[in-house]
N, C-alpha and C. Protein backbone atom coordinates (compact mmCIF):
# COMPACT_ATOMS: atom_id res chain seq x y z
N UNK A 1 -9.62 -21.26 -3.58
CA UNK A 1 -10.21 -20.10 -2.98
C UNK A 1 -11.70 -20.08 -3.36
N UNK A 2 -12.29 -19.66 -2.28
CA UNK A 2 -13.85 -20.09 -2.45
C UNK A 2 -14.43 -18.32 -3.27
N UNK A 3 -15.58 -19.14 -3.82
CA UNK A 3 -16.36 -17.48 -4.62
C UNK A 3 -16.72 -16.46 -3.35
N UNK A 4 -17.39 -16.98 -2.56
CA UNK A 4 -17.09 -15.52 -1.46
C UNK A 4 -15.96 -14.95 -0.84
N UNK A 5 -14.80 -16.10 -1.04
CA UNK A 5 -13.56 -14.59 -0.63
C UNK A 5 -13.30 -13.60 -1.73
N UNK A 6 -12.88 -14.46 -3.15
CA UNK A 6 -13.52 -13.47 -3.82
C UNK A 6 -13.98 -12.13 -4.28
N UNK A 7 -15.25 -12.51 -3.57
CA UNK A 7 -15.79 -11.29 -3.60
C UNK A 7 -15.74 -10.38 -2.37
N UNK A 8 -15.38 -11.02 -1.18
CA UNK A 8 -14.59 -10.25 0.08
C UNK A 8 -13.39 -9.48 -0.49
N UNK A 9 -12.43 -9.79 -1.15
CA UNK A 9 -11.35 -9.65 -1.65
C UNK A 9 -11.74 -8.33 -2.54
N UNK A 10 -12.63 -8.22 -3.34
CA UNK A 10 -12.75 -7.72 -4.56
C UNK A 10 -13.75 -6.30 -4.24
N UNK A 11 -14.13 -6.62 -3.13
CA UNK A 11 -15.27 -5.27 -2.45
C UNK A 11 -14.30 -4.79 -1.61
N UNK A 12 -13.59 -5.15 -0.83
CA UNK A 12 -12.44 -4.44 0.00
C UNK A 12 -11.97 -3.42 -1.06
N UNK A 13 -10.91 -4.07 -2.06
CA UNK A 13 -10.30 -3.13 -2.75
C UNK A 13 -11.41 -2.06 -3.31
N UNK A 14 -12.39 -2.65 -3.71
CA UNK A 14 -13.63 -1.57 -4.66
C UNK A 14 -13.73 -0.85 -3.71
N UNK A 15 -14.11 -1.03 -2.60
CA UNK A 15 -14.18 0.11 -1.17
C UNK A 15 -13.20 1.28 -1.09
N UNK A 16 -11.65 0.76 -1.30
CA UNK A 16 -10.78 1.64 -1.10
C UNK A 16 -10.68 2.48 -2.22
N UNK A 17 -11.08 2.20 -3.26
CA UNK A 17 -11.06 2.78 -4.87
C UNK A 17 -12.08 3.55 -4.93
N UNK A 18 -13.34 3.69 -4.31
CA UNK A 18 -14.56 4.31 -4.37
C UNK A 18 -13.71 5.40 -3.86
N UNK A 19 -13.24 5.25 -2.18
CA UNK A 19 -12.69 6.49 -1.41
C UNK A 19 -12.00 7.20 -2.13
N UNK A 20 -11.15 6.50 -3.00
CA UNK A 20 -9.95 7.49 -3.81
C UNK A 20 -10.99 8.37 -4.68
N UNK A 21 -11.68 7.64 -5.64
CA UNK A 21 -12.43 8.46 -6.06
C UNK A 21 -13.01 9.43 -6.24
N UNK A 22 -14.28 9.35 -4.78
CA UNK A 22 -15.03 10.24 -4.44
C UNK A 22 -13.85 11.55 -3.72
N UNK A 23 -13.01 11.15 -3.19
CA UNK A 23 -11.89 12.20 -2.77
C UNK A 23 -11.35 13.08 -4.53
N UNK A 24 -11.47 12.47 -5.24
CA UNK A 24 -10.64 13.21 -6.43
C UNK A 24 -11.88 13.83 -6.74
N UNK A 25 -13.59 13.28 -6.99
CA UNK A 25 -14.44 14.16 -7.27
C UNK A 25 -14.79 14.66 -6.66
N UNK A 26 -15.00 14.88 -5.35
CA UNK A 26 -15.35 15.72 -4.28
C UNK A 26 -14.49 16.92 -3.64
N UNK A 27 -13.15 16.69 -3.48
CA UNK A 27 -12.17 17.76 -3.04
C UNK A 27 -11.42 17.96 -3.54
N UNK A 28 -10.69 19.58 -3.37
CA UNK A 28 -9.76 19.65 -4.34
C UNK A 28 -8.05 18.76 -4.14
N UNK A 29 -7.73 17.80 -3.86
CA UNK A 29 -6.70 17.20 -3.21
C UNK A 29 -6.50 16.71 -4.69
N UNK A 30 -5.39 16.78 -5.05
CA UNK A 30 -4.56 15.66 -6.03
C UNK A 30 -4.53 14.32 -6.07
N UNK A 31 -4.42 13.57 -7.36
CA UNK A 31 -3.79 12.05 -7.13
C UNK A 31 -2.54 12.46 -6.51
N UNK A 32 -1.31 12.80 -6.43
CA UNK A 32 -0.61 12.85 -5.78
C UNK A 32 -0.46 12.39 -4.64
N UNK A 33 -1.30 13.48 -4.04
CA UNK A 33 -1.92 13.68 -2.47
C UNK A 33 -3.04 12.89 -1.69
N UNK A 34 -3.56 12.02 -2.43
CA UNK A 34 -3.94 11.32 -2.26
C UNK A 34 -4.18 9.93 -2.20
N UNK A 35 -2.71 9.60 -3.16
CA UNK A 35 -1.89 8.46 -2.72
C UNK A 35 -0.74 8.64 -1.86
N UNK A 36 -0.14 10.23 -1.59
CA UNK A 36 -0.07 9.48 0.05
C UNK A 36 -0.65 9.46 1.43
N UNK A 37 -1.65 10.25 1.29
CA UNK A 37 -3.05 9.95 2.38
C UNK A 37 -3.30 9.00 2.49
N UNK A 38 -3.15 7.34 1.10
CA UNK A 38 -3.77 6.53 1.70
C UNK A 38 -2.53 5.94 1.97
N UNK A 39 -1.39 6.33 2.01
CA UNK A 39 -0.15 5.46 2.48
C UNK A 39 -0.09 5.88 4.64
N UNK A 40 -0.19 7.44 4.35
CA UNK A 40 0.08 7.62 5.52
C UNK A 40 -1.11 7.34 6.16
N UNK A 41 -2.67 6.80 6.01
CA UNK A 41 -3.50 6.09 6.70
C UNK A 41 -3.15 4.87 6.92
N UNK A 42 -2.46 4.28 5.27
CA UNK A 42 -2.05 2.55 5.94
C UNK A 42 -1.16 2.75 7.33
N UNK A 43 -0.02 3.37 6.98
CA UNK A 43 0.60 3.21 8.30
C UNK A 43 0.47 3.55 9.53
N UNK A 44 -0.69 4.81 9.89
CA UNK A 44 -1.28 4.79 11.36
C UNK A 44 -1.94 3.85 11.44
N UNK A 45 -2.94 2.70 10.49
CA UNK A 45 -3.75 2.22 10.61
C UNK A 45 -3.02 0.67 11.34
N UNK A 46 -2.25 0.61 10.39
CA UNK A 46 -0.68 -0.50 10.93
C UNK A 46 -0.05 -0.09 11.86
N UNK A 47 -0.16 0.92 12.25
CA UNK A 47 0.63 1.04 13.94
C UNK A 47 0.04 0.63 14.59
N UNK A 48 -1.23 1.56 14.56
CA UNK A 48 -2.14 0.93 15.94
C UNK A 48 -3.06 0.10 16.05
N UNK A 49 -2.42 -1.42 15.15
CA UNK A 49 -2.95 -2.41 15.00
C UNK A 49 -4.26 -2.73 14.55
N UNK A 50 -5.13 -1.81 13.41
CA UNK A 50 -6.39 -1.67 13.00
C UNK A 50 -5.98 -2.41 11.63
N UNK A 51 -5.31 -2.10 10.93
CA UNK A 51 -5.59 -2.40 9.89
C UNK A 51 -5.10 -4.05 9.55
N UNK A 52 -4.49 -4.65 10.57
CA UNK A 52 -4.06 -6.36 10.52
C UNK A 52 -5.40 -7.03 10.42
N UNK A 53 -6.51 -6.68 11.09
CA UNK A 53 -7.90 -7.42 10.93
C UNK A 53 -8.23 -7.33 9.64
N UNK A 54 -8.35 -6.10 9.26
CA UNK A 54 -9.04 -5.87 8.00
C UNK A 54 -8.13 -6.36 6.56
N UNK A 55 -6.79 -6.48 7.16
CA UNK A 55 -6.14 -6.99 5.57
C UNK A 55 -6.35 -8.94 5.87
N UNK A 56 -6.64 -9.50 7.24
CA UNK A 56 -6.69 -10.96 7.27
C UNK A 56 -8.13 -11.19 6.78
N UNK A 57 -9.17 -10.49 6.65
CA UNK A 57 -10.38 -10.45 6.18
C UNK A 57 -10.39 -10.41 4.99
N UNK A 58 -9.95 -9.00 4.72
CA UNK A 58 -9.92 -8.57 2.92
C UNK A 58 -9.11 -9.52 1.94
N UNK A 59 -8.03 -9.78 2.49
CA UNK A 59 -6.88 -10.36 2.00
C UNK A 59 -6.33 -9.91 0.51
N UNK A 60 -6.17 -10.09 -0.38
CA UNK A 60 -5.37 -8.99 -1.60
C UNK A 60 -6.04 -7.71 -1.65
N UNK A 61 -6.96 -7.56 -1.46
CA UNK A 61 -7.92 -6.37 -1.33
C UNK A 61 -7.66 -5.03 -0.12
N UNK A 62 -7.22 -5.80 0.92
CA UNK A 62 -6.34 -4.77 1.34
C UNK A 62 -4.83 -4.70 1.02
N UNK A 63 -3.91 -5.64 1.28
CA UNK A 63 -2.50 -6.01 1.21
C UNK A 63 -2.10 -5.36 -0.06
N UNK A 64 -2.86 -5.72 -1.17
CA UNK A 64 -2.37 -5.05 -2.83
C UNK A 64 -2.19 -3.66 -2.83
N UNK A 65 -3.36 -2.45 -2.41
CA UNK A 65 -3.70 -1.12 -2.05
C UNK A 65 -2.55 -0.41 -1.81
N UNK A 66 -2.33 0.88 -1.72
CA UNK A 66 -1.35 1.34 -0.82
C UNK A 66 -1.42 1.78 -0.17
N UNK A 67 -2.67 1.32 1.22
CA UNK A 67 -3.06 1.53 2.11
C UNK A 67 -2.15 0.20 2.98
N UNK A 68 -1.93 -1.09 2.01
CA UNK A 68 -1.32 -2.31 2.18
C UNK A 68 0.03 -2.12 2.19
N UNK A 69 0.69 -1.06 1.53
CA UNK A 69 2.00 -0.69 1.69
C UNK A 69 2.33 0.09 3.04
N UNK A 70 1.44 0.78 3.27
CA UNK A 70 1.69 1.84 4.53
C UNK A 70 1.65 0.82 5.69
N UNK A 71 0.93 0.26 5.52
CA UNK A 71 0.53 -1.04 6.50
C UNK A 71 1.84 -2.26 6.70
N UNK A 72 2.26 -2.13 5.61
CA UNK A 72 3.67 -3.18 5.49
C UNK A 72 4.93 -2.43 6.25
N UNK A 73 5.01 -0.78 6.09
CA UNK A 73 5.78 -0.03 6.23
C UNK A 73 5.77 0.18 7.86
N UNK A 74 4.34 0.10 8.89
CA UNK A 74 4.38 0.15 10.30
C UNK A 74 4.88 -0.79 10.50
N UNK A 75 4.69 -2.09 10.23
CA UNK A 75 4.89 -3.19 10.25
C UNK A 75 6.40 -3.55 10.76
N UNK A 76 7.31 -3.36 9.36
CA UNK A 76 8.48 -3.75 9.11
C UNK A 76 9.38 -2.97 10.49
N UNK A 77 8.72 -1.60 10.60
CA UNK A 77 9.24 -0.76 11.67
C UNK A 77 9.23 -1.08 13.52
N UNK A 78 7.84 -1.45 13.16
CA UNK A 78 7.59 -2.22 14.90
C UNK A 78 9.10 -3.30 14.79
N UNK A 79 8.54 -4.46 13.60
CA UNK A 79 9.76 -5.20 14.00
C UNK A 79 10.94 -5.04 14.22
N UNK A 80 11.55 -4.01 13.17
CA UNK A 80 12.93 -3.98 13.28
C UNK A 80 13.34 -3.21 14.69
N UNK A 81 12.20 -2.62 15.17
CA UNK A 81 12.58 -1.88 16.75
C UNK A 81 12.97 -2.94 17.97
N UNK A 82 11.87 -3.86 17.53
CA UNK A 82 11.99 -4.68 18.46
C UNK A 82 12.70 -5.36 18.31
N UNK A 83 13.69 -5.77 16.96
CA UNK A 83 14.95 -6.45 17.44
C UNK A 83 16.47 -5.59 17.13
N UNK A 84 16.59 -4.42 16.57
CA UNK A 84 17.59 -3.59 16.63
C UNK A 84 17.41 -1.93 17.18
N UNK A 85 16.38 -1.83 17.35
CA UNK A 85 16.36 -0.89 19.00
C UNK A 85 15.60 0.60 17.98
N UNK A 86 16.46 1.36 18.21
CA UNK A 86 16.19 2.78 17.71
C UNK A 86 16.44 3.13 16.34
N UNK A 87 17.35 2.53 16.09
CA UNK A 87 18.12 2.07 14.45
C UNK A 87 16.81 1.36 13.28
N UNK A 88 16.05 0.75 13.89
CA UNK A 88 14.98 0.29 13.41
C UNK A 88 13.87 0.76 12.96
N UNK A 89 13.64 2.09 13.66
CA UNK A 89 12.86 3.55 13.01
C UNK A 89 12.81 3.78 11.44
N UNK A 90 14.44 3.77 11.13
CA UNK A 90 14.99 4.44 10.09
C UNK A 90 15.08 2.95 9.36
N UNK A 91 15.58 1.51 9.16
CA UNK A 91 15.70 0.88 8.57
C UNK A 91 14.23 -0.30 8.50
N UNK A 92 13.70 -0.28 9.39
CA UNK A 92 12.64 -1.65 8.99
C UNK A 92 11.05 -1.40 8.07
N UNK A 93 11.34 0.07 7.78
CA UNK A 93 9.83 0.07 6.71
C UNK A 93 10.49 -0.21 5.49
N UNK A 94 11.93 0.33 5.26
CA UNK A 94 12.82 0.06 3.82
C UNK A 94 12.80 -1.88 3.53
N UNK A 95 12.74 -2.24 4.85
CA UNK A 95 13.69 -3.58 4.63
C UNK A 95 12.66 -4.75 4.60
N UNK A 96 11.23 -4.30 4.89
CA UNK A 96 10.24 -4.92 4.87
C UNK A 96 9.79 -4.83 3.74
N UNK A 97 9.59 -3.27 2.92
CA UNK A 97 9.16 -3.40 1.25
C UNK A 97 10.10 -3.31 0.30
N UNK A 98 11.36 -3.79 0.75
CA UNK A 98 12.22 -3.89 -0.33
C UNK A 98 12.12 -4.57 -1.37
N UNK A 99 11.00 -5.77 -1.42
CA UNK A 99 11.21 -6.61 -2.59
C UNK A 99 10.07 -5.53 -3.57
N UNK A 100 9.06 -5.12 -2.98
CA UNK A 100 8.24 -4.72 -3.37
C UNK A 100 8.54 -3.63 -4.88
N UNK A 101 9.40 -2.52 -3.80
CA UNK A 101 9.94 -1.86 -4.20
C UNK A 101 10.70 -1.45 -4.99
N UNK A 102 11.61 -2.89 -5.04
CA UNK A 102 12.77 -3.31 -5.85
C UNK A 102 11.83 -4.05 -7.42
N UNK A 103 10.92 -4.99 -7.26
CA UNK A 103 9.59 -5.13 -8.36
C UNK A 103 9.38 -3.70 -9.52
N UNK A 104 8.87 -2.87 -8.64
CA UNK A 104 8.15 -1.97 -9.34
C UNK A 104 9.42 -1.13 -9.51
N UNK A 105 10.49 -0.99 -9.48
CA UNK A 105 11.59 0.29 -10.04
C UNK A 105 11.88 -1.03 -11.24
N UNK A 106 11.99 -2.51 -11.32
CA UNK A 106 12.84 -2.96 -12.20
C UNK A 106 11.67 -3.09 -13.36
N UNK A 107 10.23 -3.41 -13.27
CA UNK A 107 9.41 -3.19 -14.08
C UNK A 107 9.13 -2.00 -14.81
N UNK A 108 9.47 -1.15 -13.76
CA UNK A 108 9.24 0.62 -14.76
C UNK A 108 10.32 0.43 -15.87
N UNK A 109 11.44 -0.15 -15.25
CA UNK A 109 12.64 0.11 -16.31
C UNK A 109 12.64 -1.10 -17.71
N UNK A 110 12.04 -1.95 -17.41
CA UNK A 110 11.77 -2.68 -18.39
C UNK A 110 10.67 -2.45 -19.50
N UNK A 111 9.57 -2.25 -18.30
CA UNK A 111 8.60 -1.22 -19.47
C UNK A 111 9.27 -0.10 -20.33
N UNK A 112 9.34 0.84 -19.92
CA UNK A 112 10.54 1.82 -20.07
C UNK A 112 10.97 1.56 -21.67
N UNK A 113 11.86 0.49 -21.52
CA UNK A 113 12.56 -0.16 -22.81
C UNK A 113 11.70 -0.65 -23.50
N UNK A 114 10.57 -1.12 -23.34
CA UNK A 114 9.41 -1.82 -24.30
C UNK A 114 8.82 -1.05 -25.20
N UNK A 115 8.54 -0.36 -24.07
CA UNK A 115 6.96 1.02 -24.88
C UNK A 115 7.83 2.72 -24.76
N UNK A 116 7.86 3.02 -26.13
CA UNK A 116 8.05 4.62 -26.44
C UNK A 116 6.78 5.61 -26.44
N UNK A 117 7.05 6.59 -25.42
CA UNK A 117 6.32 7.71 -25.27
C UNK A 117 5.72 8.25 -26.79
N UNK A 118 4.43 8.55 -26.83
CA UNK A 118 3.95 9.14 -27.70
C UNK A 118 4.33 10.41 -28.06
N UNK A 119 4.54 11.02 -28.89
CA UNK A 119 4.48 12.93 -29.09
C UNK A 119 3.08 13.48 -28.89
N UNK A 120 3.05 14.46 -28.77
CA UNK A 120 1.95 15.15 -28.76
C UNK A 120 1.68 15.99 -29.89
């Protein structure tokens, strides 16, 4: 991988991290709420086919984000419509980030077991 993807790679994500940012210092919106603003942007952005340019450009820089999840989540859904019909609504954003998903619940739980909560 060459030093300018890189840094394509590495300003994408800094881009999306500034936004989170300036959204947490600028308005009153939550982290909460503002990770799923950028989920439910990935996935309009992944419906209506905007955000496929910008993650083949960015490349981990968008895809990593969870603007990259919302984006995985239109995704999985177009497909599964188009090959199991209406049923595909409800099952192809699950079945597209399942590994993902399935990652980060088995890592929490391992962490979990590693590291004990501090007292206060």
């Amino acid at each position: 991988m060459s030093m300018a993807m890189y840094l394509k790679v590495f300003a994408a994500g800094g881009l999306l991290c500034m936004i989170g940012q300036a959204l947490i210092d600028y308005t009153k919106l939550t982290p909460a709420r503002i990770l799923t603003l950028y989920v439910v942007v990935g996935v309009l952005l992944g419906a209506t086919g905007l955000y496929q340019p910008f993650a083949e450009n960015a490349g981990a820089g968008a895809t990593v984000p969870l603007t990259g999840f919302g984006n995985l989540l239109a995704k999985g859904v177009r497909e599964a419509v188009a090959e199991k019909g209406a049923i595909g609504i409800f099952t192809g954003g699950l079945t597209a980030s399942s590994a993902g998903i399935c990652a980060a619940l088995l890592f929490g739980v391992i962490f979990s077991l590693i590291f004990k909560p501090k007292g206060k």
